[in-house]
N, C-alpha and C. Protein backbone atom coordinates (compact mmCIF):
# COMPACT_ATOMS: atom_id res chain seq x y z
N UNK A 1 -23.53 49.06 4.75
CA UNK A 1 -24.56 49.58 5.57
C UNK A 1 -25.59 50.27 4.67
N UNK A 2 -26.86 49.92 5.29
CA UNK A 2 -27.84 50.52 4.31
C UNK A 2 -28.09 52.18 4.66
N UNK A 3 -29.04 52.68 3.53
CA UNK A 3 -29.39 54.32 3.99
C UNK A 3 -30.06 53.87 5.16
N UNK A 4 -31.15 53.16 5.58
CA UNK A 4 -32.10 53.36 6.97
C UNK A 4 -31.35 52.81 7.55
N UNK A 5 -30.27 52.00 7.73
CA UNK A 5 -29.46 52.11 9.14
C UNK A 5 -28.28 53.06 9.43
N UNK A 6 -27.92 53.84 8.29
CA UNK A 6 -27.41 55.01 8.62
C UNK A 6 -27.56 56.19 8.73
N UNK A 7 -29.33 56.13 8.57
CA UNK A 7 -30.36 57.37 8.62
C UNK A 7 -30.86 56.95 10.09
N UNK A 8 -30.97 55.30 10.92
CA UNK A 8 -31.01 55.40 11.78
C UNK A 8 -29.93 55.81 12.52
N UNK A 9 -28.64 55.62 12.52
CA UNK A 9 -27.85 55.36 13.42
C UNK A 9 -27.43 57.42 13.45
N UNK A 10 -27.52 58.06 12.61
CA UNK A 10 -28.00 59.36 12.60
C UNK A 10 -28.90 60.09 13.77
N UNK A 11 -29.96 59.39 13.36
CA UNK A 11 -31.45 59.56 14.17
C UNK A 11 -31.00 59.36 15.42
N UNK A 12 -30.38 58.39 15.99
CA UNK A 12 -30.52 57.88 17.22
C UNK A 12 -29.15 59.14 17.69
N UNK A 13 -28.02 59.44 17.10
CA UNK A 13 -26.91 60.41 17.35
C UNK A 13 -27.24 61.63 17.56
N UNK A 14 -28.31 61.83 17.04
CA UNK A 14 -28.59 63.71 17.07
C UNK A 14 -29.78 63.50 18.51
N UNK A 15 -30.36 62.24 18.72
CA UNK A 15 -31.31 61.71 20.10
C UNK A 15 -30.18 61.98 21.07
N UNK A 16 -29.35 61.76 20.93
CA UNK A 16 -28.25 61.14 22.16
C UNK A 16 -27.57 62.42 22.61
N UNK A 17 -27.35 63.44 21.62
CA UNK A 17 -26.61 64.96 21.12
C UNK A 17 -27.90 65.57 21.67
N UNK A 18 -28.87 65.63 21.17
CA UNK A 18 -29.81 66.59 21.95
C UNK A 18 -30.32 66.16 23.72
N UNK A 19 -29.87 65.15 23.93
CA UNK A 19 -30.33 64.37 25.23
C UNK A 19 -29.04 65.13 26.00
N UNK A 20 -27.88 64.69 25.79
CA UNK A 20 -26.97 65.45 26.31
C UNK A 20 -26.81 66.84 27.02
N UNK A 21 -26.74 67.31 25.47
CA UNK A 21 -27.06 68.76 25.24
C UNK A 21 -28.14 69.33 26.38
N UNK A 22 -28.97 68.71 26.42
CA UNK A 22 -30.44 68.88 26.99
C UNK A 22 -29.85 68.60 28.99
N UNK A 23 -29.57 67.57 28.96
CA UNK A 23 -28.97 67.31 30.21
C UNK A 23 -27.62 68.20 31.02
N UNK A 24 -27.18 69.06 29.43
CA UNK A 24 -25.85 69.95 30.11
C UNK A 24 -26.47 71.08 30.19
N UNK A 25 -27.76 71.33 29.37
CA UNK A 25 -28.34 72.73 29.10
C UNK A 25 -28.98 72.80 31.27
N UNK A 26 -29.78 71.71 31.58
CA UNK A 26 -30.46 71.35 32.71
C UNK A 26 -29.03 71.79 33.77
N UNK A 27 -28.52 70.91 34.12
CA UNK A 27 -27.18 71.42 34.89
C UNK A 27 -26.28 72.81 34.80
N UNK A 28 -26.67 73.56 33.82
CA UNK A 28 -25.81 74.65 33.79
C UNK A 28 -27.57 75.53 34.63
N UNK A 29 -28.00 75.37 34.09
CA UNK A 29 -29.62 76.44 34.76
C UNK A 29 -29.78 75.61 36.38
N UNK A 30 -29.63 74.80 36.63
CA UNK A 30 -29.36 74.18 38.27
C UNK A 30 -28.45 75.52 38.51
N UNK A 31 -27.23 75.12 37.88
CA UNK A 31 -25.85 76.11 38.37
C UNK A 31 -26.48 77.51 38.39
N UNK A 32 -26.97 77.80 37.50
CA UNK A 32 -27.27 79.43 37.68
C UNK A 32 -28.03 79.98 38.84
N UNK A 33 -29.42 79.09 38.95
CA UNK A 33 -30.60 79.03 39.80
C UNK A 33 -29.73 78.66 41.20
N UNK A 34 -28.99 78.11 41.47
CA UNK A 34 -28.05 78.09 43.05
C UNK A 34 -27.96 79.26 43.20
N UNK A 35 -26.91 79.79 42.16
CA UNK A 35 -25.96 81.03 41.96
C UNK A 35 -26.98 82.25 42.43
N UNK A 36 -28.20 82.09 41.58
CA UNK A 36 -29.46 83.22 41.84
C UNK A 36 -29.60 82.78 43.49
N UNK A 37 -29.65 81.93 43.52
CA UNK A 37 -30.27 82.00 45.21
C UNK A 37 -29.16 82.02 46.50
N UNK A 38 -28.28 81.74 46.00
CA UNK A 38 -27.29 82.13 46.72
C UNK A 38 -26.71 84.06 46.99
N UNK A 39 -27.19 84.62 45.67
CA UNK A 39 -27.13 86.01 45.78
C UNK A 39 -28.25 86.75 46.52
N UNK A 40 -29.65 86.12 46.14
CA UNK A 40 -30.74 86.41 46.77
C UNK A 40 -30.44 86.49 48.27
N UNK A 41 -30.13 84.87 48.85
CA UNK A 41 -29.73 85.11 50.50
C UNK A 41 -29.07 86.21 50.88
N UNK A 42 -28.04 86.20 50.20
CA UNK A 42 -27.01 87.16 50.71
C UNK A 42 -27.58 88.81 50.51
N UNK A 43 -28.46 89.21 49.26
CA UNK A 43 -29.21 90.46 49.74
C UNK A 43 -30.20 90.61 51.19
N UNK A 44 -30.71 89.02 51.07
CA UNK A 44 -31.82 88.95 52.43
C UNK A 44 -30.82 89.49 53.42
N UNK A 45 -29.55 88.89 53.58
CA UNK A 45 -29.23 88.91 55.25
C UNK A 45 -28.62 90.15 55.08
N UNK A 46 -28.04 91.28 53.70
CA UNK A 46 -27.57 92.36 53.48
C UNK A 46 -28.95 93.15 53.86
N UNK A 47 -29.66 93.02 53.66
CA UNK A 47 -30.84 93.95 54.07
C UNK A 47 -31.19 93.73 55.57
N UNK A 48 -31.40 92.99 55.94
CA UNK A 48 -31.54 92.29 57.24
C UNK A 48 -30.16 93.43 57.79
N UNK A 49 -29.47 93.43 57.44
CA UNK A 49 -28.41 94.16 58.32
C UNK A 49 -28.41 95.45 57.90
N UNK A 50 -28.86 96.01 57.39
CA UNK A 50 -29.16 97.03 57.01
C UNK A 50 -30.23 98.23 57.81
N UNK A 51 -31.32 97.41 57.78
CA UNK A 51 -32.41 97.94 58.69
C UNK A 51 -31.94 97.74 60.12
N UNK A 52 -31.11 96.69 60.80
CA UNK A 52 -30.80 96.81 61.77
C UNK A 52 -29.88 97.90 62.30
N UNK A 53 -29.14 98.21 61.36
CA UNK A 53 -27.92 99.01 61.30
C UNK A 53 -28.88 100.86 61.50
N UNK A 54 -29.72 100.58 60.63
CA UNK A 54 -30.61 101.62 60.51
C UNK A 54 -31.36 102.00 61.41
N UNK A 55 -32.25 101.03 62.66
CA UNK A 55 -32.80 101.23 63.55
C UNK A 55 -32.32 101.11 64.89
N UNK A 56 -30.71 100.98 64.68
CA UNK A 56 -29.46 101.04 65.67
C UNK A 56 -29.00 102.46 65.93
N UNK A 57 -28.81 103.15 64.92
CA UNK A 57 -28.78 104.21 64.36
C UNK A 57 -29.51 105.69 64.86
N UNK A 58 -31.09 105.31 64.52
CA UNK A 58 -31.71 106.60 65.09
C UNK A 58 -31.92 106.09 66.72
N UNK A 59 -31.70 104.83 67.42
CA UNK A 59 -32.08 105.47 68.57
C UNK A 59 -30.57 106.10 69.03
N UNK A 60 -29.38 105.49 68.17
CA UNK A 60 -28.14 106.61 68.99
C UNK A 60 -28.32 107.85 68.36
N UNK A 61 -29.12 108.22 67.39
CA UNK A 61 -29.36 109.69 67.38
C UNK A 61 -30.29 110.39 68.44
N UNK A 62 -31.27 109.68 68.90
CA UNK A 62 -32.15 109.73 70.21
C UNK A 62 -31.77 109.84 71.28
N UNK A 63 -30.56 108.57 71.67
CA UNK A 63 -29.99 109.22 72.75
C UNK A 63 -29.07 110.51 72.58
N UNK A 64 -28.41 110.33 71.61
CA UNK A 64 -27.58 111.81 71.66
C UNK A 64 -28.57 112.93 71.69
N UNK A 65 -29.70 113.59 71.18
CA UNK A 65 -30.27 114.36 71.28
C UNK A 65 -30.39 114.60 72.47
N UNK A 66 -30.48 113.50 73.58
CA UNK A 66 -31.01 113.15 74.68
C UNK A 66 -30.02 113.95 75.59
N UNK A 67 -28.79 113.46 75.31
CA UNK A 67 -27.35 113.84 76.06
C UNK A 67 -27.51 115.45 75.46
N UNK A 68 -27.47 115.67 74.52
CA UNK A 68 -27.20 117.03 74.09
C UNK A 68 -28.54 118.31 74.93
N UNK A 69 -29.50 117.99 75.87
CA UNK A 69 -30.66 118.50 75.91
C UNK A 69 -29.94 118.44 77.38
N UNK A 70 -29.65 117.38 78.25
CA UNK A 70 -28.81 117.28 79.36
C UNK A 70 -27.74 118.29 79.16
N UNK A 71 -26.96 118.21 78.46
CA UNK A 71 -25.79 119.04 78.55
C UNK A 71 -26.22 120.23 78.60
N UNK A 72 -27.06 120.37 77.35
CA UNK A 72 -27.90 122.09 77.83
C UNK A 72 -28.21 122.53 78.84
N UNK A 73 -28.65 122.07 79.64
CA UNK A 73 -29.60 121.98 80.90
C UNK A 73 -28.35 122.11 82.08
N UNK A 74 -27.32 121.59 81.80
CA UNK A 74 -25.84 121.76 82.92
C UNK A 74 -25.26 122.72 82.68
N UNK A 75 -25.21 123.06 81.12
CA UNK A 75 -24.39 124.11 81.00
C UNK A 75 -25.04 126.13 81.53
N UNK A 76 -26.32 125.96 81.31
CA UNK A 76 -27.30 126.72 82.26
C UNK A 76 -27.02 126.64 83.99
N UNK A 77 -26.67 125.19 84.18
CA UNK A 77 -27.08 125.24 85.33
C UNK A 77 -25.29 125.89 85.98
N UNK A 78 -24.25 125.60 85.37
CA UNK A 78 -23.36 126.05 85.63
C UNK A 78 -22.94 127.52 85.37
N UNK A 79 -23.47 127.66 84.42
CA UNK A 79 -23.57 129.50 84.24
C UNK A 79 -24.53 130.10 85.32
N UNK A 80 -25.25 129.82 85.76
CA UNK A 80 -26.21 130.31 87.07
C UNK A 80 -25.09 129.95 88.17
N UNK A 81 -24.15 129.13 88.11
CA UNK A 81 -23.47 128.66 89.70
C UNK A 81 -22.60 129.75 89.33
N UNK A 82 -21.58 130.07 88.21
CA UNK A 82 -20.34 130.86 87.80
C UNK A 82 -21.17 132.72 88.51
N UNK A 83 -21.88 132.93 87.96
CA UNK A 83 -22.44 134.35 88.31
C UNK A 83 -23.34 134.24 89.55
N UNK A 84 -23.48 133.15 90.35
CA UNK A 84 -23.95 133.23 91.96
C UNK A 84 -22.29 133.40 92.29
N UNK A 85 -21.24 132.54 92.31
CA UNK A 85 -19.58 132.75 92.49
C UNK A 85 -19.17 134.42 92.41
N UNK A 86 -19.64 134.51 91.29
CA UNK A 86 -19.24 136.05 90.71
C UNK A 86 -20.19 137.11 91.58
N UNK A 87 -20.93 136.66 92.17
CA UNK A 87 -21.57 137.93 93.25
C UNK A 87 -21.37 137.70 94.30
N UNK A 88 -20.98 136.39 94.96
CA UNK A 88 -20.38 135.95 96.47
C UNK A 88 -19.31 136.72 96.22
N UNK A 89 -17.83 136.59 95.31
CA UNK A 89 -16.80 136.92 95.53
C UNK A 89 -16.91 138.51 95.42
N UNK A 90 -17.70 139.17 94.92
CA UNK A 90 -17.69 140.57 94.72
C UNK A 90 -18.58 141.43 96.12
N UNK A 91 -18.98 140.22 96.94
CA UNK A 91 -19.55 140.51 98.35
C UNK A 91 -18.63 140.70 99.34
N UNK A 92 -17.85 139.61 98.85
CA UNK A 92 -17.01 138.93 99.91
C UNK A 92 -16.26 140.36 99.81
N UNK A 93 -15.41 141.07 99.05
CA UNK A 93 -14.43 141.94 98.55
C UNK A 93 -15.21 143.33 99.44
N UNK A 94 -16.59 143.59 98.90
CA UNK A 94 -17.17 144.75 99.46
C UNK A 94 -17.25 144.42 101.12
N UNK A 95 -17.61 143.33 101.46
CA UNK A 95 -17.39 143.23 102.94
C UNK A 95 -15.87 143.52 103.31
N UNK A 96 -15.22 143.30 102.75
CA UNK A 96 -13.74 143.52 103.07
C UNK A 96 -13.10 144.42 103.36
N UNK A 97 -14.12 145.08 102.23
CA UNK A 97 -13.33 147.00 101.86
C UNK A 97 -14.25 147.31 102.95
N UNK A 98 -15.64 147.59 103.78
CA UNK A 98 -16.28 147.92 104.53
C UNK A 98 -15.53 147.88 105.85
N UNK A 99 -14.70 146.47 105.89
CA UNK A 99 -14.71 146.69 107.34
C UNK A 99 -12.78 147.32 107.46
N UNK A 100 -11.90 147.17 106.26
CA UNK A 100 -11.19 148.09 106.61
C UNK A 100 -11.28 149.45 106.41
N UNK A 101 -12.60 150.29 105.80
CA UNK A 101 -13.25 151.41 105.89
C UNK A 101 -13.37 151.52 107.30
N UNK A 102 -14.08 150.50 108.03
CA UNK A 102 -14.54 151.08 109.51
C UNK A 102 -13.34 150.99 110.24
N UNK A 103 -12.14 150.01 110.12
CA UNK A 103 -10.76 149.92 110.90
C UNK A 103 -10.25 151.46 110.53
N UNK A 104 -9.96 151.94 109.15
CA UNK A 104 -9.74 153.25 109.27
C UNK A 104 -10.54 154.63 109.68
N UNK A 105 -12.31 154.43 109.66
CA UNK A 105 -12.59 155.31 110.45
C UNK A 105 -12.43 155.22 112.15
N UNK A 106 -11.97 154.34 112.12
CA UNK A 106 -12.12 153.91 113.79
C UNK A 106 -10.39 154.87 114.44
N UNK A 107 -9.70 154.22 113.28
CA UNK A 107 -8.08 155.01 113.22
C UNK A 107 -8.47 156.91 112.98
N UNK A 108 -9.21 157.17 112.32
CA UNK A 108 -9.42 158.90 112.32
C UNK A 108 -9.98 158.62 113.62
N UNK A 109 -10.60 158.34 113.66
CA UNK A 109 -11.53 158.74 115.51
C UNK A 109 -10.38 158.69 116.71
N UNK A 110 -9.45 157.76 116.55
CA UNK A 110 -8.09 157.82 117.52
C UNK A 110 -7.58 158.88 117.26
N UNK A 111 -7.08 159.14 116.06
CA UNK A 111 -6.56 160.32 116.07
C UNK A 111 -6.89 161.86 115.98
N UNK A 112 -8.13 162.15 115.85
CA UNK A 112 -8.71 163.05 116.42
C UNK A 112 -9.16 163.08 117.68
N UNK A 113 -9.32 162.17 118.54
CA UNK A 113 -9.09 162.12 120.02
C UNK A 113 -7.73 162.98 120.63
N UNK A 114 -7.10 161.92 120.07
CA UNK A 114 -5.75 162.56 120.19
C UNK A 114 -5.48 163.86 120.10
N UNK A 115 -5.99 164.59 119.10
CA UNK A 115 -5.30 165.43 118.63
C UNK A 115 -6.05 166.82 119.64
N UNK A 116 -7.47 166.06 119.63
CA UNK A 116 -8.28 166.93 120.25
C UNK A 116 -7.96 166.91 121.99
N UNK A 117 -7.10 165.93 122.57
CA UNK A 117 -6.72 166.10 124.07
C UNK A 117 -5.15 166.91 124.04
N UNK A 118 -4.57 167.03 123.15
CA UNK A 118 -3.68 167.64 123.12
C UNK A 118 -3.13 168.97 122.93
């Protein structure tokens, strides 16, 4: 074999080696560039759920504020019912004591009748 056909057959090996090479270099950057966009999606729909999660979020802080402003508003309204209770029952008691006040002045008046016909 001569030098120029083994300077070709060289030539054409390191063509074939860099073509390769070149073709595995291409397929591994495909592979990566999936890989990149496959992570990319998955931040999209991670963010995507994120902000949802986020604007899920303050309106249940909205309504709770909401509930918590209600509850205020009952718990007033039940402390006004507890101390209207608390002055009925302390009526009710003074009416009570009043009228067995008047059953026992009514009992002195018998018995000073009494005492006074005798």
């Amino acid at each position: 074999m001569s030098e120029e056909a083994v300077l070709r057959a060289l030539t054409e090996l390191r063509h074939d080696l860099l073509e390769d090479v070149g073709q595995l270099i291409d397929s591994r950057h495909r592979e990566t560039m999936a890989h990149f966009d496959a992570v990319y999606k998955r931040f999209d729909h991670l963010d995507t759920e994120y902000e949802a999660l986020k604007a899920g979020l303050k309106r249940l802080e909205v309504r709770l504020e909401a509930v918590e402003n209600r509850l205020s508003a009952l718990e007033a309204r039940v402390t006004a019912v507890e101390q209207k209770l608390d002055r009925l029952a302390l009526q009710s008691e003074v009416d009570e004591l009043k009228s067995e006040v008047a059953g026992i002045n009514a009992r002195i008046a018998q018995l000073e009748a009494q005492i006074t016909r005798a």
